[in-house]
C-alpha atoms as a PDB file:
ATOM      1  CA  UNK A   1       0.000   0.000   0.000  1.00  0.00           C
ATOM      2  CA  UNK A   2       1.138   3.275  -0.695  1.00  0.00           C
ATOM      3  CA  UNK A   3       1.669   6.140   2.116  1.00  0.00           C
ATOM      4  CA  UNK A   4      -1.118   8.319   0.332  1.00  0.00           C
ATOM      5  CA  UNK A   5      -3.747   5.342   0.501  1.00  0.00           C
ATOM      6  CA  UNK A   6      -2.150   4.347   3.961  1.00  0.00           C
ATOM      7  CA  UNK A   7      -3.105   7.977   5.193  1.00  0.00           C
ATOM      8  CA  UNK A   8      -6.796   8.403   3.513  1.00  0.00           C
ATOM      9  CA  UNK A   9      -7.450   4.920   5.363  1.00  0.00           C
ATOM     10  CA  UNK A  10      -6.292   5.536   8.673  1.00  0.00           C
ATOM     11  CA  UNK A  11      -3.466   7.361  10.879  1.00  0.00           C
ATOM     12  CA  UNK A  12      -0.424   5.386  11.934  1.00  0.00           C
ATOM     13  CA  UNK A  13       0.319   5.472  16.210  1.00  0.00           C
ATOM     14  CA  UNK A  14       3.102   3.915  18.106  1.00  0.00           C
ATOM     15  CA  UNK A  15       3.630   0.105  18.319  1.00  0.00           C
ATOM     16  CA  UNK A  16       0.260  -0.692  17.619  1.00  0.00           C
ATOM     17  CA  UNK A  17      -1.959  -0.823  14.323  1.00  0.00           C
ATOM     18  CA  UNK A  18      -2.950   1.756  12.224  1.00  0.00           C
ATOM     19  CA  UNK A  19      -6.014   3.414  13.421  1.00  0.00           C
ATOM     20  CA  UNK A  20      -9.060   4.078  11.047  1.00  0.00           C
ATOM     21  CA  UNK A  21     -10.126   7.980  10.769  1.00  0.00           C
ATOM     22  CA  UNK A  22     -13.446   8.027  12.760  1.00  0.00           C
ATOM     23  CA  UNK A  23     -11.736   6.623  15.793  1.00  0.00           C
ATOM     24  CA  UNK A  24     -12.728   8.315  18.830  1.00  0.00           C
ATOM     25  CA  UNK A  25     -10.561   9.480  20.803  1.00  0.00           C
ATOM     26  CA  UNK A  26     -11.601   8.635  24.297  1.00  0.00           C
ATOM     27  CA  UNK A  27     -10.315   4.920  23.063  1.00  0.00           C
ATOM     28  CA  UNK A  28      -6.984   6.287  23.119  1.00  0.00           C
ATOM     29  CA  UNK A  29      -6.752   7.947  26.614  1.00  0.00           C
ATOM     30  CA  UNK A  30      -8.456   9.824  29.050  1.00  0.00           C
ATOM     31  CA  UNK A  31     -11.653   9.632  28.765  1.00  0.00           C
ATOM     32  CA  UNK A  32     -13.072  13.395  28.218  1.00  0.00           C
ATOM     33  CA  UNK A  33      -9.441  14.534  26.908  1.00  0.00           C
ATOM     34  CA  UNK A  34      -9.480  17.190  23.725  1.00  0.00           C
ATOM     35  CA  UNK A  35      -6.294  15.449  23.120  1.00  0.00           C
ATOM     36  CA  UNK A  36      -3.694  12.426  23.904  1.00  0.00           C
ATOM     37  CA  UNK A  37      -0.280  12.380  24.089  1.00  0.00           C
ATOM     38  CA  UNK A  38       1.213   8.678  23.146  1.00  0.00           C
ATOM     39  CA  UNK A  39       5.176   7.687  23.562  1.00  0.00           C
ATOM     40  CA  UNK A  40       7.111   5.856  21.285  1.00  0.00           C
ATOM     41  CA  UNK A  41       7.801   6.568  17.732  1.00  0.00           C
ATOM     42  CA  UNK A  42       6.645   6.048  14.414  1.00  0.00           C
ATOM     43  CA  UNK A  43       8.146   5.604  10.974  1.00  0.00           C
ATOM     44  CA  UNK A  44       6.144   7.372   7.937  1.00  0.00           C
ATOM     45  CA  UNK A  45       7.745   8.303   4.785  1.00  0.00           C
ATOM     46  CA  UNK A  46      11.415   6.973   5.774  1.00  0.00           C
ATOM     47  CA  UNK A  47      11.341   9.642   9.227  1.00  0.00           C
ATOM     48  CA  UNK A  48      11.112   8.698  12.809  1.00  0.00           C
ATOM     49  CA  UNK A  49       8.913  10.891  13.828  1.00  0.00           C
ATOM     50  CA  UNK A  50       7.834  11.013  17.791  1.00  0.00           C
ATOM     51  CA  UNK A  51       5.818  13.441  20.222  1.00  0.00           C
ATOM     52  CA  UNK A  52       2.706  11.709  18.936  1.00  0.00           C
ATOM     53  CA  UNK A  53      -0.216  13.653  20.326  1.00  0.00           C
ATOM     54  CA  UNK A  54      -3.686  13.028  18.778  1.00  0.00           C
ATOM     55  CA  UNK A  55      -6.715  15.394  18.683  1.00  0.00           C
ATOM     56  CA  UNK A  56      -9.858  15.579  18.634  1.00  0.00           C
ATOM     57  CA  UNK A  57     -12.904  17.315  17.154  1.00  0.00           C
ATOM     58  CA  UNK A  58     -16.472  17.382  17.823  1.00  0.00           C
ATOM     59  CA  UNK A  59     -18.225  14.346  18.750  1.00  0.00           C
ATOM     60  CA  UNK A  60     -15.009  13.194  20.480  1.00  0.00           C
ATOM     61  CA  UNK A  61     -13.689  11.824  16.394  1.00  0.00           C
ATOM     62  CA  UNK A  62     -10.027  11.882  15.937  1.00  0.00           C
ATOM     63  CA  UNK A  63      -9.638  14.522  13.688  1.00  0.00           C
ATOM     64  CA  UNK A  64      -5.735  15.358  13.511  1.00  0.00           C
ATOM     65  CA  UNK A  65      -2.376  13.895  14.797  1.00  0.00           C
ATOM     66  CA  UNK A  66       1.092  15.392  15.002  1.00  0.00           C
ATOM     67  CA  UNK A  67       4.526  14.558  15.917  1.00  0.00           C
ATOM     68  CA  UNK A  68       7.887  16.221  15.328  1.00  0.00           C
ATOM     69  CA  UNK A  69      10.819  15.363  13.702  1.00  0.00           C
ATOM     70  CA  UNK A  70      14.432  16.388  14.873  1.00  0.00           C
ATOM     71  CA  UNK A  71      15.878  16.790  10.901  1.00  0.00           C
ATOM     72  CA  UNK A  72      14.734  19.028   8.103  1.00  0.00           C
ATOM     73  CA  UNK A  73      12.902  16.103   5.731  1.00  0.00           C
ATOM     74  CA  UNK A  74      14.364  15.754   2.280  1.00  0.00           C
ATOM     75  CA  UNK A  75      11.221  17.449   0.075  1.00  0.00           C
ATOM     76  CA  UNK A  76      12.002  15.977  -3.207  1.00  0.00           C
ATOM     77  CA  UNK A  77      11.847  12.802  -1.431  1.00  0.00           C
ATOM     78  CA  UNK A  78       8.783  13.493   0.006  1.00  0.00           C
ATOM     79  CA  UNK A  79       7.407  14.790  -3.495  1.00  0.00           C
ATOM     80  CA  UNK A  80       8.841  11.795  -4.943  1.00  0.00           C
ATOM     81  CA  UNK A  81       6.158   9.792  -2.689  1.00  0.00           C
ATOM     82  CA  UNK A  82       2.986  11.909  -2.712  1.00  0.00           C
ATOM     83  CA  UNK A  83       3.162  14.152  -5.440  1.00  0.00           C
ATOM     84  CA  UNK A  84       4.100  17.890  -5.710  1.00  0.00           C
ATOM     85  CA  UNK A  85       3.279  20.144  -2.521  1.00  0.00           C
ATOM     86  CA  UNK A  86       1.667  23.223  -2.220  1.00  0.00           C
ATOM     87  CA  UNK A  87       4.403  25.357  -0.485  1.00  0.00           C
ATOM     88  CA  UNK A  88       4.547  28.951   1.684  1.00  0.00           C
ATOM     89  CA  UNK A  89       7.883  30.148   2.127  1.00  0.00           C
ATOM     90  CA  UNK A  90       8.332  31.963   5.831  1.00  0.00           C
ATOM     91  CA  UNK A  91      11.197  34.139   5.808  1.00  0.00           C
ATOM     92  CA  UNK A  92      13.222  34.553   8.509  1.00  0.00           C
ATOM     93  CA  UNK A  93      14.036  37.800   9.103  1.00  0.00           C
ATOM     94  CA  UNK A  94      16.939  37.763  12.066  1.00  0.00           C
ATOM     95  CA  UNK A  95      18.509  35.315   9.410  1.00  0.00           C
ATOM     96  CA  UNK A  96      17.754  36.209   5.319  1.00  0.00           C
ATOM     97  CA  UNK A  97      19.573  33.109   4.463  1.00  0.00           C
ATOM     98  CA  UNK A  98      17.527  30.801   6.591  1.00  0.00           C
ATOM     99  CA  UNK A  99      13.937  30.047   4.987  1.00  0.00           C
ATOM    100  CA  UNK A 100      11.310  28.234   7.360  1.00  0.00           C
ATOM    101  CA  UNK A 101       7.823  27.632   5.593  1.00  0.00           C
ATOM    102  CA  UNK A 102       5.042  24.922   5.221  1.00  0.00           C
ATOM    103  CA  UNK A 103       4.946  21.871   2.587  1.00  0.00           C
ATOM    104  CA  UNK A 104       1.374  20.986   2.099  1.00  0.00           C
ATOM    105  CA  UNK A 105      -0.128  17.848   0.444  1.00  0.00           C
ATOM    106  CA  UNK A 106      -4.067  16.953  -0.290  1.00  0.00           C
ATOM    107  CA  UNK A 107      -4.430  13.261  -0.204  1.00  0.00           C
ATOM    108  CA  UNK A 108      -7.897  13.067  -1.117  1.00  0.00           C
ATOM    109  CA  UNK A 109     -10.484  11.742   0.449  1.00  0.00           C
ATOM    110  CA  UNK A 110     -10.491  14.915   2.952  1.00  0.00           C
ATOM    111  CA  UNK A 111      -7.090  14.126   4.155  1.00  0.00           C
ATOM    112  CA  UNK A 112      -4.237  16.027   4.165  1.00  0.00           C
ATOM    113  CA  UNK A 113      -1.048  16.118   5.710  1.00  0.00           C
ATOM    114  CA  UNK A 114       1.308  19.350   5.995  1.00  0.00           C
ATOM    115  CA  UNK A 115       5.111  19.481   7.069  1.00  0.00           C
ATOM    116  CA  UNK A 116       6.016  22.894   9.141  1.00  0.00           C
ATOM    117  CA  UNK A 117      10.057  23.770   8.170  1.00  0.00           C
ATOM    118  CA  UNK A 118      11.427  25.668  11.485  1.00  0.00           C
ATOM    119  CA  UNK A 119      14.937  26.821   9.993  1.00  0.00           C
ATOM    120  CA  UNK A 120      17.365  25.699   6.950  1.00  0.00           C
ATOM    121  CA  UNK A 121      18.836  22.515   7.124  1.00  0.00           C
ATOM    122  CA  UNK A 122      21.167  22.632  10.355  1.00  0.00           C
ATOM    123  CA  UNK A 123      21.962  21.130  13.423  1.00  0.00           C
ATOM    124  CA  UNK A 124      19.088  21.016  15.178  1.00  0.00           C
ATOM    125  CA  UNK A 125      16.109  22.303  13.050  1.00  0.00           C
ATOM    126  CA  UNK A 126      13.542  19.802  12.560  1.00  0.00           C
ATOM    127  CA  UNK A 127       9.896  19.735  11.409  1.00  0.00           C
ATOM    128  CA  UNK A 128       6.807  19.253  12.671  1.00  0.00           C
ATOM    129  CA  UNK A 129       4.030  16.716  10.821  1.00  0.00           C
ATOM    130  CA  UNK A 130       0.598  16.838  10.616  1.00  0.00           C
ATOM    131  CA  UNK A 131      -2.036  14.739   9.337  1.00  0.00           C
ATOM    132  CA  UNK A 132      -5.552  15.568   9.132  1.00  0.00           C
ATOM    133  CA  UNK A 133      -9.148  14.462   8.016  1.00  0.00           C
ATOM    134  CA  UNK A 134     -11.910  17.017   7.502  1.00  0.00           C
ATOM    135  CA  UNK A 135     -15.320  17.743   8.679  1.00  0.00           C
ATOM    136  CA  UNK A 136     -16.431  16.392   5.299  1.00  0.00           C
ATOM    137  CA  UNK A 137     -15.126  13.186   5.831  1.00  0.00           C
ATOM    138  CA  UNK A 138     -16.045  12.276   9.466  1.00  0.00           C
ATOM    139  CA  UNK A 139     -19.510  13.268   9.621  1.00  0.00           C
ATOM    140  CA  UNK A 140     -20.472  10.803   7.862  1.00  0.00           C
ATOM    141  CA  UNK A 141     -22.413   8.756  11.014  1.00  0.00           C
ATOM    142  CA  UNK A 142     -24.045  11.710  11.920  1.00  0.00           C
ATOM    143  CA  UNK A 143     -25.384  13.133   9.023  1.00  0.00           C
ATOM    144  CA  UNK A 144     -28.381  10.888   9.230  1.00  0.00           C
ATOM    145  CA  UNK A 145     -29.737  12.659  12.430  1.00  0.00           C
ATOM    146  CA  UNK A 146     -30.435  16.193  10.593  1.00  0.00           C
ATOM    147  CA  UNK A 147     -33.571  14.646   8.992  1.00  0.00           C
ATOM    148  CA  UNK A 148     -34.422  11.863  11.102  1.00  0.00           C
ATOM    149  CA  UNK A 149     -38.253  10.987  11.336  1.00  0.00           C
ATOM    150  CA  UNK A 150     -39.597  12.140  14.815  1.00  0.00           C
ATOM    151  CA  UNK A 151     -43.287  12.811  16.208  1.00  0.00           C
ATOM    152  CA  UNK A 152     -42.405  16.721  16.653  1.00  0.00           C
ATOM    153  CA  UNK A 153     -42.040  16.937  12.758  1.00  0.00           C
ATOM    154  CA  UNK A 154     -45.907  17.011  12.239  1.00  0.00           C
ATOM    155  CA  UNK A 155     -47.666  20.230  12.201  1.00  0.00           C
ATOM    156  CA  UNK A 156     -48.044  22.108  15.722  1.00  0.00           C
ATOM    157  CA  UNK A 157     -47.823  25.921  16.069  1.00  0.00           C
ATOM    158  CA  UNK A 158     -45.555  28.367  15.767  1.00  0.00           C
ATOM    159  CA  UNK A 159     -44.625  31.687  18.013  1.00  0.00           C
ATOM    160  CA  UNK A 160     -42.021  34.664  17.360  1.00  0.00           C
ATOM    161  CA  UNK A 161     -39.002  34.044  19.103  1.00  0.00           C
ATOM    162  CA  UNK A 162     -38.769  37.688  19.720  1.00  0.00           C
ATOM    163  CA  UNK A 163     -34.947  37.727  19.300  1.00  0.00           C
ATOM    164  CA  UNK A 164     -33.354  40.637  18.330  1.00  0.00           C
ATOM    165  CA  UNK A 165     -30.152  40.318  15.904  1.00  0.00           C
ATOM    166  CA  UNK A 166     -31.120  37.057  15.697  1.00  0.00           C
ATOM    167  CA  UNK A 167     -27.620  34.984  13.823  1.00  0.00           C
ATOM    168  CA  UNK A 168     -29.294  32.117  12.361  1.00  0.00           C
ATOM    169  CA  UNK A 169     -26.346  28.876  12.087  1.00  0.00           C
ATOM    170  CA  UNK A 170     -23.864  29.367   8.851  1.00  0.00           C
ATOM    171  CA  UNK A 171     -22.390  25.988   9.324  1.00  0.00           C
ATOM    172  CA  UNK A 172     -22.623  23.028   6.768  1.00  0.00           C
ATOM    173  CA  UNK A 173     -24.195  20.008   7.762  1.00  0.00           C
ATOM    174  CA  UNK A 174     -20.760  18.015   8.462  1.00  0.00           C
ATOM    175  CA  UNK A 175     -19.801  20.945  10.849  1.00  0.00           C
ATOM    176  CA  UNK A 176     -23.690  20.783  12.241  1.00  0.00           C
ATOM    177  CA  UNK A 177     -23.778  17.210  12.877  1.00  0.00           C
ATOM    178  CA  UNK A 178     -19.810  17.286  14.473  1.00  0.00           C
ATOM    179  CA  UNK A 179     -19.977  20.353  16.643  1.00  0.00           C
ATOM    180  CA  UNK A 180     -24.270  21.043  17.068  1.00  0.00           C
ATOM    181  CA  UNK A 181     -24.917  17.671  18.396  1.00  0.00           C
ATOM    182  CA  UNK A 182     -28.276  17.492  19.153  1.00  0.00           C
ATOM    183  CA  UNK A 183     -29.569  19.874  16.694  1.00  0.00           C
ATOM    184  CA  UNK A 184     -31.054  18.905  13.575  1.00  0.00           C
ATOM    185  CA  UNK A 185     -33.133  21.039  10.654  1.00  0.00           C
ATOM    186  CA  UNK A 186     -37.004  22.251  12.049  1.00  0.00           C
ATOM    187  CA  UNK A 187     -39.832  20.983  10.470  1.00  0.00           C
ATOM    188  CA  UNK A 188     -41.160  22.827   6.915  1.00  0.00           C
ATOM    189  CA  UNK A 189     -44.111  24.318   8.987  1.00  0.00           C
ATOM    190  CA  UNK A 190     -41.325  25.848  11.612  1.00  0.00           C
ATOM    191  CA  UNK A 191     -38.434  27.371  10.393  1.00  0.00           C
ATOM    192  CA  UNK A 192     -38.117  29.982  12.669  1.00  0.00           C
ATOM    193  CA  UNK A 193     -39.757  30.272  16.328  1.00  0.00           C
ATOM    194  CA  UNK A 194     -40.836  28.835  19.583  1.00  0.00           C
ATOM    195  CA  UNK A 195     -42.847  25.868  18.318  1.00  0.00           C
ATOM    196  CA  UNK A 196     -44.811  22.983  19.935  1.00  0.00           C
ATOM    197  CA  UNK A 197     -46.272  19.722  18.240  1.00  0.00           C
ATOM    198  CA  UNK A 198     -46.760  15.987  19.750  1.00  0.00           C
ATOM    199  CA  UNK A 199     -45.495  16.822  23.510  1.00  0.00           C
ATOM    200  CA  UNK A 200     -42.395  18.600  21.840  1.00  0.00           C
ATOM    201  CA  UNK A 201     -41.212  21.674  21.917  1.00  0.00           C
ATOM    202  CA  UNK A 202     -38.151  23.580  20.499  1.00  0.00           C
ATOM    203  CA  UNK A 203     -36.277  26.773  19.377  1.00  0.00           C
ATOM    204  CA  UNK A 204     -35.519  26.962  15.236  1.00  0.00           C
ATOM    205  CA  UNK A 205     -33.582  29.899  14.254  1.00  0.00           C
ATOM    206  CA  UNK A 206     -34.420  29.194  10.610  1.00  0.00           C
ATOM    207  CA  UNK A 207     -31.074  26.620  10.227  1.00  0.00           C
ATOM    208  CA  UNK A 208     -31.202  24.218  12.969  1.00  0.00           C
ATOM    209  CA  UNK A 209     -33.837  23.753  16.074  1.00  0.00           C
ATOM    210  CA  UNK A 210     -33.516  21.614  19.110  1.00  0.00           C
ATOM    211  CA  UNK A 211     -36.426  19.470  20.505  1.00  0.00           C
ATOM    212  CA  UNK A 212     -37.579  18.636  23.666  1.00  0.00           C
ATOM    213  CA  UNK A 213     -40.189  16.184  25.508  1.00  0.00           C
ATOM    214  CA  UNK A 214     -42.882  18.596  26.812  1.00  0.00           C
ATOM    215  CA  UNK A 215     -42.024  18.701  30.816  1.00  0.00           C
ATOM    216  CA  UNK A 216     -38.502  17.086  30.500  1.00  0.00           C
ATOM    217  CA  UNK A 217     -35.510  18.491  32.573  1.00  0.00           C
ATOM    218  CA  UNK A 218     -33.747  20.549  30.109  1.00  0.00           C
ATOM    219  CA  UNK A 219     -31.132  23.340  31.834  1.00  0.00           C
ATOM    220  CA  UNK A 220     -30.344  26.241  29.655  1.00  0.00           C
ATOM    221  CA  UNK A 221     -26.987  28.384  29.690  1.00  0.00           C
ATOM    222  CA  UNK A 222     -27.331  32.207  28.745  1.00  0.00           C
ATOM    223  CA  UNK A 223     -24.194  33.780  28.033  1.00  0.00           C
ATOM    224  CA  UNK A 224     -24.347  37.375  27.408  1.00  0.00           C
ATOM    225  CA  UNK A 225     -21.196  39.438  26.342  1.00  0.00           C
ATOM    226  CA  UNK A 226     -21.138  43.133  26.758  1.00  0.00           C
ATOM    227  CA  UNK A 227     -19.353  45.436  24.313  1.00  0.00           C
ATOM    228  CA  UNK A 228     -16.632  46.179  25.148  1.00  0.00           C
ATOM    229  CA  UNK A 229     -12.690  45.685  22.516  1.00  0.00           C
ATOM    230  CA  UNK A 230     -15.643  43.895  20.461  1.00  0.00           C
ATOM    231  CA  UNK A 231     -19.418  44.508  19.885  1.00  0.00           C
ATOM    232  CA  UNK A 232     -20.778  41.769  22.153  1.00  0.00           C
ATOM    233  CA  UNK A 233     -23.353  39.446  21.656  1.00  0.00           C
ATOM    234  CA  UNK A 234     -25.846  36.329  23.417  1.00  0.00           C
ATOM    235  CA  UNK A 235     -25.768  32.741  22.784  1.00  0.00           C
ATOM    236  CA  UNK A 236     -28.416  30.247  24.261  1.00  0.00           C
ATOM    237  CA  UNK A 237     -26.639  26.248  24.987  1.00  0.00           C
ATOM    238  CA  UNK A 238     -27.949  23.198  26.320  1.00  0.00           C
ATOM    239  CA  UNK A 239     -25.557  20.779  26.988  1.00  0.00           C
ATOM    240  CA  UNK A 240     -22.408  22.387  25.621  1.00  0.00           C
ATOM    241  CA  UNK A 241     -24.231  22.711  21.996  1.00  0.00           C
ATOM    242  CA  UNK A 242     -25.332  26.201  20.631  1.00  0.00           C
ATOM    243  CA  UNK A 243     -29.181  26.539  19.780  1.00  0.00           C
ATOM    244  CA  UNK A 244     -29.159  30.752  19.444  1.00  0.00           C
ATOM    245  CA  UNK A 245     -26.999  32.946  18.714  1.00  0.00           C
ATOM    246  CA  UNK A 246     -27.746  37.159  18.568  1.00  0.00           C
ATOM    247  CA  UNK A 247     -25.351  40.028  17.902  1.00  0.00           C
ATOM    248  CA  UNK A 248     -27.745  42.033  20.266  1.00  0.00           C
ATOM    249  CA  UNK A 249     -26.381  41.130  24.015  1.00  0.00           C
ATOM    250  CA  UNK A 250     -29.513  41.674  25.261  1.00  0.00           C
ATOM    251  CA  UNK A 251     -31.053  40.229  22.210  1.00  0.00           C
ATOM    252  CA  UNK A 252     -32.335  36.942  24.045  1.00  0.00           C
ATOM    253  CA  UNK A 253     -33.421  38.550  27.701  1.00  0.00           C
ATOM    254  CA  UNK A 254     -36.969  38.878  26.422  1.00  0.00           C
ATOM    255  CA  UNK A 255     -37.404  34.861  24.883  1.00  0.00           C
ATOM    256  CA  UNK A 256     -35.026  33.700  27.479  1.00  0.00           C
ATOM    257  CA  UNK A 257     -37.553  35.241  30.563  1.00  0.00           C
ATOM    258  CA  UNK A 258     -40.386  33.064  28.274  1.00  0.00           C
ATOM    259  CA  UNK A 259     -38.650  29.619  29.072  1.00  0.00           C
ATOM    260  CA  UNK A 260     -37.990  30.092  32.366  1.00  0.00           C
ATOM    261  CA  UNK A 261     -41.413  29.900  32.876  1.00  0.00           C
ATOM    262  CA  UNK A 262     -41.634  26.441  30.450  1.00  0.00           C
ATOM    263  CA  UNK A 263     -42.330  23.635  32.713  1.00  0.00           C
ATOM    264  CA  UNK A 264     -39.244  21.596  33.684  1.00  0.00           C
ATOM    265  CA  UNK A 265     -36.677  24.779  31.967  1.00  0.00           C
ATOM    266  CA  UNK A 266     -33.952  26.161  34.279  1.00  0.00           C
ATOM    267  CA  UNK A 267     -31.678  29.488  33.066  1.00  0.00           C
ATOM    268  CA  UNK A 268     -28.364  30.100  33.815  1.00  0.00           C
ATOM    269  CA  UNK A 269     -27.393  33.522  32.651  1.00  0.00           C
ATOM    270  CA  UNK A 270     -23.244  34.296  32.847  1.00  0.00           C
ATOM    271  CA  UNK A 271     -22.690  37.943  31.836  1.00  0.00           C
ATOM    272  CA  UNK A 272     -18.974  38.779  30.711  1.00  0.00           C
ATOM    273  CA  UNK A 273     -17.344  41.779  28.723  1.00  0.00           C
ATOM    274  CA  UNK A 274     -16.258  41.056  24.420  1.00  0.00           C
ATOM    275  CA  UNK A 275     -12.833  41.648  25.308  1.00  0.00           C
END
């Protein structure tokens, strides 16, 4: 197998197996860890490369892995394995005749791995790796729930959030399903509002919505930022995910004094400063 088909397939770890992209990372470590540092070493395109730490993204999916290398890699060999890269020169300033920059190569598949040049070949410059799958690519599992069938999706009624500045979601689907878990796209009859159907009830913003049972335990965090270096702004959460966002930091107060009074809805408002 080639190292490009090695890398769309999976990511290589220290004295054990290659490990498929969708791996979650809480099977590597710590359970609840953004990321994992590993010992040992690995070989990948004729380096030893080591300082294996492994990342993750939303939904707790591997998304990139790094290590370092202590010698400047040999591009054209590199090239000579996956193709031409995509490079951006860094000068150095303190030293014109040293040139750090970035070699960059898309794999396909939504993989792509870069190499970060500190210095010019020396004594002890070195590199740092990284290999990474997109949002495209690991979503996949997910995608499913922004459409999934569900009693709440028949017709019920509608009211005005009565947001002001109201920032309805701008993320793709693959970014929705990774980082919004949770949310998925309102029914036709709801696109925007406070709406009710079947013993549901939820909060569209015209992108996404969230749903709830009717009377269910559902604790809501309010974070409004004042202006201050920036312009401020409100979000709504439940559970770490975003349902509202407003450019208006008092944009929410009005809907978010509505569902305290929603049976089985506590509010936890955290003011701060955009700084």
């Amino acid at each position: 197998m080639d190292t490009a088909t090695r890398l769309r397939t999976g990511f290589p770890l220290p004295d054990r197996q290659d490990a498929p992209w969708g791996t979650l990372l809480s099977t590597l470590g710590t359970p609840r860890a953004r990321q994992v540092g590993l010992p040992g070493e690995v070989e990948l395109l004729g380096l030893q490369l080591r300082s294996t730490t492994v990342v993750g993204g939303g939904r707790d999916v591997v998304r990139t892995v790094t290590w370092t290398v202590d010698v400047v890699p040999d591009r054209d060999a590199l090239e000579a394995d996956l193709g031409p890269a995509r490079v951006q020169a860094i000068p150095n300033r303190g030293r014109p005749h040293e040139v750090a920059g970035v070699w960059t190569w898309t794999l396909g598949e939504g993989v792509e791995l870069a190499v970060s040049v500190y210095a010019a070949p020396r004594e002890g410059a070195g590199a740092g790796v990284y290999l990474s799958a997109s949002e495209e690519r690991l979503a996949g599992p997910w995608l499913g729930e922004l459409d999934a069938p569900a009693p709440w999706r028949t017709t019920g009624t509608v009211e005005p959030l009565g947001v002001t500045g109201l920032e309805p979601c701008a993320l793709g689907d693959p970014e929705v399903a990774l980082r919004r878990p949770g949310l998925v796209r309102p029914a036709s009859w709801a696109p925007e509002g406070l709406w009710r159907s079947a013993g549901w009830w939820g909060l569209a913003d015209g992108r996404v919505t969230c749903a709830f049972r009717v009377g269910a335990a559902v604790h809501l965090q309010h974070h409004r930022a004042l202006p201050a270096r920036g312009p401020g702004g409100a979000s709504l959460d439940v559970a770490g995910t975003v349902v509202l966002v407003s450019a208006d930091p008092h944009g929410l107060d009005g809907l978010v004094g509505r569902l305290a009074r929603e049976p089985g809805v506590t509010v936890e408002t955290h003011e701060t400063h955009d700084c």
